[in-house]
Protein backbone atom coordinates (compact mmCIF):
# COMPACT_ATOMS: atom_id res chain seq x y z
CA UNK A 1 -15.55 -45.63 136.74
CA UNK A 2 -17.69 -44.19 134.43
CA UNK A 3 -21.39 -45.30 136.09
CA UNK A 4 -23.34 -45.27 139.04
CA UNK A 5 -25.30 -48.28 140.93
CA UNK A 6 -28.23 -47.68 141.71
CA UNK A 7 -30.05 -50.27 144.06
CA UNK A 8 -33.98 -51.04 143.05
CA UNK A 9 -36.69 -53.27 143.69
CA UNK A 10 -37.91 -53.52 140.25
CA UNK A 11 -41.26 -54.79 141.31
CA UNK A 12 -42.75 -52.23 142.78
CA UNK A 13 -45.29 -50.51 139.52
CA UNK A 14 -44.73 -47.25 139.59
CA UNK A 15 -41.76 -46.43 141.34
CA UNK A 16 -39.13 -49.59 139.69
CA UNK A 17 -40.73 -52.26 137.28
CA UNK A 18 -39.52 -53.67 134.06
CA UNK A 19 -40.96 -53.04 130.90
CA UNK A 20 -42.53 -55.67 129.63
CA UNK A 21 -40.71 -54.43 125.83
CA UNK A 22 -37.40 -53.80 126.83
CA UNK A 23 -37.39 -55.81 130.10
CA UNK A 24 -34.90 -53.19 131.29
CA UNK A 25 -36.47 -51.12 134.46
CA UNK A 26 -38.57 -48.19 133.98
CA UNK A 27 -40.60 -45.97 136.61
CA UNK A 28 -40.92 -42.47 138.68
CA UNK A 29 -37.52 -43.33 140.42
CA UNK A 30 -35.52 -44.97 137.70
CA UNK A 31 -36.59 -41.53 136.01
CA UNK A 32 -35.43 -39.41 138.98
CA UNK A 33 -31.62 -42.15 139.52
CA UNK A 34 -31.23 -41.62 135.52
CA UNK A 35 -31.41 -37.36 136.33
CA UNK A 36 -28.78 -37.97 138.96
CA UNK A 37 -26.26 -40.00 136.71
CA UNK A 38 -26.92 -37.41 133.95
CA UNK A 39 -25.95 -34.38 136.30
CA UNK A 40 -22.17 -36.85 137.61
CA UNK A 41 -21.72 -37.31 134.00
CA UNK A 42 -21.93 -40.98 134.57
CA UNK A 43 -24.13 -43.67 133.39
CA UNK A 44 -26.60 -45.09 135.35
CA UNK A 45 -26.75 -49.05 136.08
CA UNK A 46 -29.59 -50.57 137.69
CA UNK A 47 -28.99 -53.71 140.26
CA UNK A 48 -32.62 -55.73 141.66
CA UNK A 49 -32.43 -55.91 145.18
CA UNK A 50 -35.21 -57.16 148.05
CA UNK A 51 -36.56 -55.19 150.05
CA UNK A 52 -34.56 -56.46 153.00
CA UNK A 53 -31.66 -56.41 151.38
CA UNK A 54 -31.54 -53.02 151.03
CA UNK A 55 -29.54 -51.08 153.38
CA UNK A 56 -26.99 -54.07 153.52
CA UNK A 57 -25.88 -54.02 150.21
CA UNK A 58 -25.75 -50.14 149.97
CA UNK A 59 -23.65 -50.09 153.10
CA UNK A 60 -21.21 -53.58 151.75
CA UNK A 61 -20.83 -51.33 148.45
CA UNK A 62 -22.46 -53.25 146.51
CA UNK A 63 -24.50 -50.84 145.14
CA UNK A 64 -24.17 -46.82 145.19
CA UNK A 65 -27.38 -45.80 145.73
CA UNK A 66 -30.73 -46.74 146.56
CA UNK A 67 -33.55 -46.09 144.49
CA UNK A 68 -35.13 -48.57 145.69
CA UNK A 69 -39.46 -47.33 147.45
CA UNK A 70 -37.42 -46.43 150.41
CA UNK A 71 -38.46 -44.94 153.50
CA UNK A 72 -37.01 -42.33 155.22
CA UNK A 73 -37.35 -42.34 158.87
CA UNK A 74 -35.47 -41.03 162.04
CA UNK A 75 -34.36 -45.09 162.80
CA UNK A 76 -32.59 -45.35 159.47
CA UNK A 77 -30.56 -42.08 160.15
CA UNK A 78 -28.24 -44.31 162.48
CA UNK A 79 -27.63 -46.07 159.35
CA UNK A 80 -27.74 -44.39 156.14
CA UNK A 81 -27.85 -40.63 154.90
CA UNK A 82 -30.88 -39.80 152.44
CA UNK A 83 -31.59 -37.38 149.71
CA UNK A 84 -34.61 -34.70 149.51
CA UNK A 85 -37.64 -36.26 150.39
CA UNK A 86 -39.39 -37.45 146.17
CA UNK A 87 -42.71 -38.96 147.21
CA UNK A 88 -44.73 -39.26 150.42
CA UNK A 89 -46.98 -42.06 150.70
CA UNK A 90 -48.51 -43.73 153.83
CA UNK A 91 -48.68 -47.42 154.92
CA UNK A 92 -52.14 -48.71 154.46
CA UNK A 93 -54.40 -52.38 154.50
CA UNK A 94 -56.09 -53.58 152.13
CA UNK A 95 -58.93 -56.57 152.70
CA UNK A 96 -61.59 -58.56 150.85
CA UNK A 97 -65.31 -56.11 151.24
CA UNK A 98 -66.55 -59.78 151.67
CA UNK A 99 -64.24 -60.18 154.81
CA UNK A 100 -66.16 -57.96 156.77
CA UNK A 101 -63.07 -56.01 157.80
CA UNK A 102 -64.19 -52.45 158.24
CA UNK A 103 -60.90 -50.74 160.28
CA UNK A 104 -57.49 -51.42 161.45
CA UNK A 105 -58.68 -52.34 164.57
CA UNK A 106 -60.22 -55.29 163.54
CA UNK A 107 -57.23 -56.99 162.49
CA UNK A 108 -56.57 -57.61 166.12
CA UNK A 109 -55.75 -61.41 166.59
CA UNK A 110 -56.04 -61.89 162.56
CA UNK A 111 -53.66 -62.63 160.10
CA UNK A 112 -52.16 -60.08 158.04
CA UNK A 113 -49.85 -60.09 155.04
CA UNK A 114 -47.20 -57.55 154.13
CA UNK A 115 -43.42 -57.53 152.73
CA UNK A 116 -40.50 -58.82 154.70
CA UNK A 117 -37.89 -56.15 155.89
CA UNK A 118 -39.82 -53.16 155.51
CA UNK A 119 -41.34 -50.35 157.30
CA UNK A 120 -44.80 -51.87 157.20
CA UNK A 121 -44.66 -54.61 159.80
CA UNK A 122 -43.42 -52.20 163.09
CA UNK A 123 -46.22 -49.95 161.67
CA UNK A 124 -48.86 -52.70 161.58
CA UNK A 125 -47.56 -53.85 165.00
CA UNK A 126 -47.59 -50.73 166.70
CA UNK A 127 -51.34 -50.18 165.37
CA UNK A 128 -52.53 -53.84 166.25
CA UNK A 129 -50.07 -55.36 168.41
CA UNK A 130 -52.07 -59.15 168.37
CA UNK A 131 -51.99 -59.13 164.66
CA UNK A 132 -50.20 -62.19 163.22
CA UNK A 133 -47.70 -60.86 160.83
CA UNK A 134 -47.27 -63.19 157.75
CA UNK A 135 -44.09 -61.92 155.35
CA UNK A 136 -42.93 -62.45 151.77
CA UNK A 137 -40.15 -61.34 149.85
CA UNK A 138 -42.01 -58.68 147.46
CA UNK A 139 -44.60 -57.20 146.91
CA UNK A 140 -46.37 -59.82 144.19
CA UNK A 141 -46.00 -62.50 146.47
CA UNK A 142 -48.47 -60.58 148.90
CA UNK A 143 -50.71 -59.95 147.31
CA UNK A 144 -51.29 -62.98 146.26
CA UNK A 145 -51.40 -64.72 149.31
CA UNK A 146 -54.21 -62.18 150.19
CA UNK A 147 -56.09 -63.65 146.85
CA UNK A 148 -55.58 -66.87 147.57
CA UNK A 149 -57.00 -66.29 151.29
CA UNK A 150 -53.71 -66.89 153.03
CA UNK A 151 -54.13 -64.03 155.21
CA UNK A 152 -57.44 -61.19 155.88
CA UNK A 153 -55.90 -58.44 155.18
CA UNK A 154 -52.27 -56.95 153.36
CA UNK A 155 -50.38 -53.74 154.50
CA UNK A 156 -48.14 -52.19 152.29
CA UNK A 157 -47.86 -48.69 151.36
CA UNK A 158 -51.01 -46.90 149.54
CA UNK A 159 -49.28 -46.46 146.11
CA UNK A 160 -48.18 -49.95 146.28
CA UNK A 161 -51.95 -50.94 146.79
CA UNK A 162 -53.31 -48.63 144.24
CA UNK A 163 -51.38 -50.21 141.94
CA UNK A 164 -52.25 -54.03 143.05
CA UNK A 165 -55.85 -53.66 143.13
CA UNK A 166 -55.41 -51.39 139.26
CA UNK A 167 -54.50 -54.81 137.98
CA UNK A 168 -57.07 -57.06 138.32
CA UNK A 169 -59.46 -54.50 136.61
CA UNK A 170 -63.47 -55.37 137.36
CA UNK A 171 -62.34 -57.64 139.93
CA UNK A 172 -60.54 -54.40 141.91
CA UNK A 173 -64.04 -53.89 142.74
CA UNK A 174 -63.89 -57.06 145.18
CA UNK A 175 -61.04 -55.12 147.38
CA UNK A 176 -61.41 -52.24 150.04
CA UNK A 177 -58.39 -50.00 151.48
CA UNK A 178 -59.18 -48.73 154.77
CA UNK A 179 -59.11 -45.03 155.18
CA UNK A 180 -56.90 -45.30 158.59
CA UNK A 181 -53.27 -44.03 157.74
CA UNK A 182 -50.73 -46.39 159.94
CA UNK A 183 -48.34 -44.05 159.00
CA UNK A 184 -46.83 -41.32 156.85
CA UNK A 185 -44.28 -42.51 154.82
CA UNK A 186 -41.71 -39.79 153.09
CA UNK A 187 -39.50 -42.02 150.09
CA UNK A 188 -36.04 -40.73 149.48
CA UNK A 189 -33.00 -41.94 147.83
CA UNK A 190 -30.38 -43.19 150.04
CA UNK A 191 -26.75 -43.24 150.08
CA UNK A 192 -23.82 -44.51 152.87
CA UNK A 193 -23.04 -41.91 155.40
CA UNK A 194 -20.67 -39.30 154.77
CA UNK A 195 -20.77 -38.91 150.87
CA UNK A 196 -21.56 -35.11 150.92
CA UNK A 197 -20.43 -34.76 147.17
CA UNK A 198 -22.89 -37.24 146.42
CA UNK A 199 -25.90 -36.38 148.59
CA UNK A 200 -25.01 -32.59 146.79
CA UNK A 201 -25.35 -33.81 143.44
CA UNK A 202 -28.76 -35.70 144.55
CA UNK A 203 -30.10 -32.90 146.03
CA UNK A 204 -29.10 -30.41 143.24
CA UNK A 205 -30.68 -32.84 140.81
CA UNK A 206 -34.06 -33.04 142.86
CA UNK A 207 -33.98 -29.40 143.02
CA UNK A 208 -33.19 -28.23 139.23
CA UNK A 209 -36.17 -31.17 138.64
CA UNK A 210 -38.61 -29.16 141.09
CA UNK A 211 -37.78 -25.72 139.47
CA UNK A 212 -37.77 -26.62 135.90
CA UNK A 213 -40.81 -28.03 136.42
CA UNK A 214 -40.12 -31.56 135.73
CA UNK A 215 -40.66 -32.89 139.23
CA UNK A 216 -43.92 -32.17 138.61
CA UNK A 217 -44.26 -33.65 135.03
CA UNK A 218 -42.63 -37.34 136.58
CA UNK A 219 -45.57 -37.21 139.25
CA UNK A 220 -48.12 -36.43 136.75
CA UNK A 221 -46.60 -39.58 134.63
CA UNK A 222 -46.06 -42.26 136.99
CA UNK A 223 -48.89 -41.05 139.59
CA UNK A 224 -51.26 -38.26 137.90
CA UNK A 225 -53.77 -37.69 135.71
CA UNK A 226 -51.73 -39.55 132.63
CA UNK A 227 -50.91 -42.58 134.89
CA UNK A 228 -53.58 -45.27 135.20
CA UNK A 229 -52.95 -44.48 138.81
CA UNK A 230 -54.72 -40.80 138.81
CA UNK A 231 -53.53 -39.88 141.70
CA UNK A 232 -54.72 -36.98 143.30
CA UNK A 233 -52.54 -33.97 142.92
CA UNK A 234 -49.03 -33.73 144.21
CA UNK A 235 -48.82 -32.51 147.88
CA UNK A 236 -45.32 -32.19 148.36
CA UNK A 237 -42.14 -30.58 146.88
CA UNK A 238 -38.64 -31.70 146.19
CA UNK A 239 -37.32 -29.55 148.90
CA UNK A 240 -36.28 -31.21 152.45
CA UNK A 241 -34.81 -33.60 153.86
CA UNK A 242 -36.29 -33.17 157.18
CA UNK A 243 -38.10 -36.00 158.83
CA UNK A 244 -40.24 -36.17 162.04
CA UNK A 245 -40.57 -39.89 162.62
């Protein structure tokens, strides 16, 4: 048919988020889906999904692939098949310094914001199992509500939190992240189970990316030193697709 489908959120800065010039999507894994269509020959097409909408529509065919901040765990596996590991971030909370919140652990009994549908709330709930969970759809929505006081505290994963608290400029200042890891989060792309011509072509892709060099020159511009993320330096490789949790 000529293109590819790639599912993505499209709101989460830097991995999917549209350009306020173009308004088409731009980011580390539109970067990485656009390598993939280039090495089928195809072109690549870009659908907005929500975060909990994910894995169905990759699995009704609505959409080829997902590109889309997703997690790879050992759960999913049941479900989907996933490319080479591309990022690895960790689930983290962020709070008001003026709340007083100084670890996970005090979240116990509190309420707590995060994304609907995602890894984040059987993390938080496994960490503090008397937190009230409040959801939204994305990511925006949130953070928000953690602005506007709706909740103490919001999980979602470090990069995603970075990237929140980047935004407001001086007032970033006003928020904390809490050094506690809930979790260790690899991203990967992910695909319906049994395509092993596609998951080849991913994985070559990811792989001629890591030893051109370029894998390294996308984290340096969405995440690195040129990003207004600065990131520390990459700790991983575009090399497995090996879980442990």
């Amino acid at each position: 048919k000529g293109e590819i489908v790639f599912g993505v959120l499209g709101t989460d800065e830097p991995n999917s988020f549209v350009d306020p010039k173009t308004r088409g999507f731009i980011g580390y894994e539109i970067d990485i889906a656009t390598a993939v269509a280039k090495k089928l020959g195809v072109k690549p097409v870009f659908k907005q999904l929500a975060v909990a909408a994910r894995i169905p529509e990759l699995q009704q065919g609505h959409v080829d692939v997902l590109a889309a901040s997703l997690t790879h765990n050992k759960e999913r596996e049941a479900q989907i098949d996933f490319g080479l590991t591309h990022f690895v971030t960790g689930s983290k909370v962020l709070v008001k310094k003026s709340s007083g919140i100084q670890n996970v652990a005090d979240l116990a009994g509190k309420k707590v914001l995060t994304v609907k549908g995602g890894t984040q709330e059987p993390n938080l709930l496994r960490a503090v199992p008397t937190a009230e969970v409040v959801t939204f759809e994305n990511t925006q929505q949130a953070f928000q509500a953690l602005q506007q006081g709706k909740g103490i505290a919001y999980v979602n994963d470090e990069s995603s939190l970075y990237n929140d608290v980047a935004k407001l400029g001086a007032k970033g200042g006003d928020y904390l992240i809490l050094p506690q890891n809930l979790n260790v989060e690899p991203l990967a792309l992910g695909i319906r189970k049994g395509e092993t011509a596609l998951k080849k072509a991913i994985d070559d892709t990811l792989r001629g990316l890591e030893a051109s060099g370029d894998a390294e020159k996308l984290y340096e511009k969405w995440w690195g030193a040129q990003s207004k993320l600065k990131f520390a330096k990459r700790t991983f490789r575009f090399e497995s697709d090996k879980v442990d949790g």
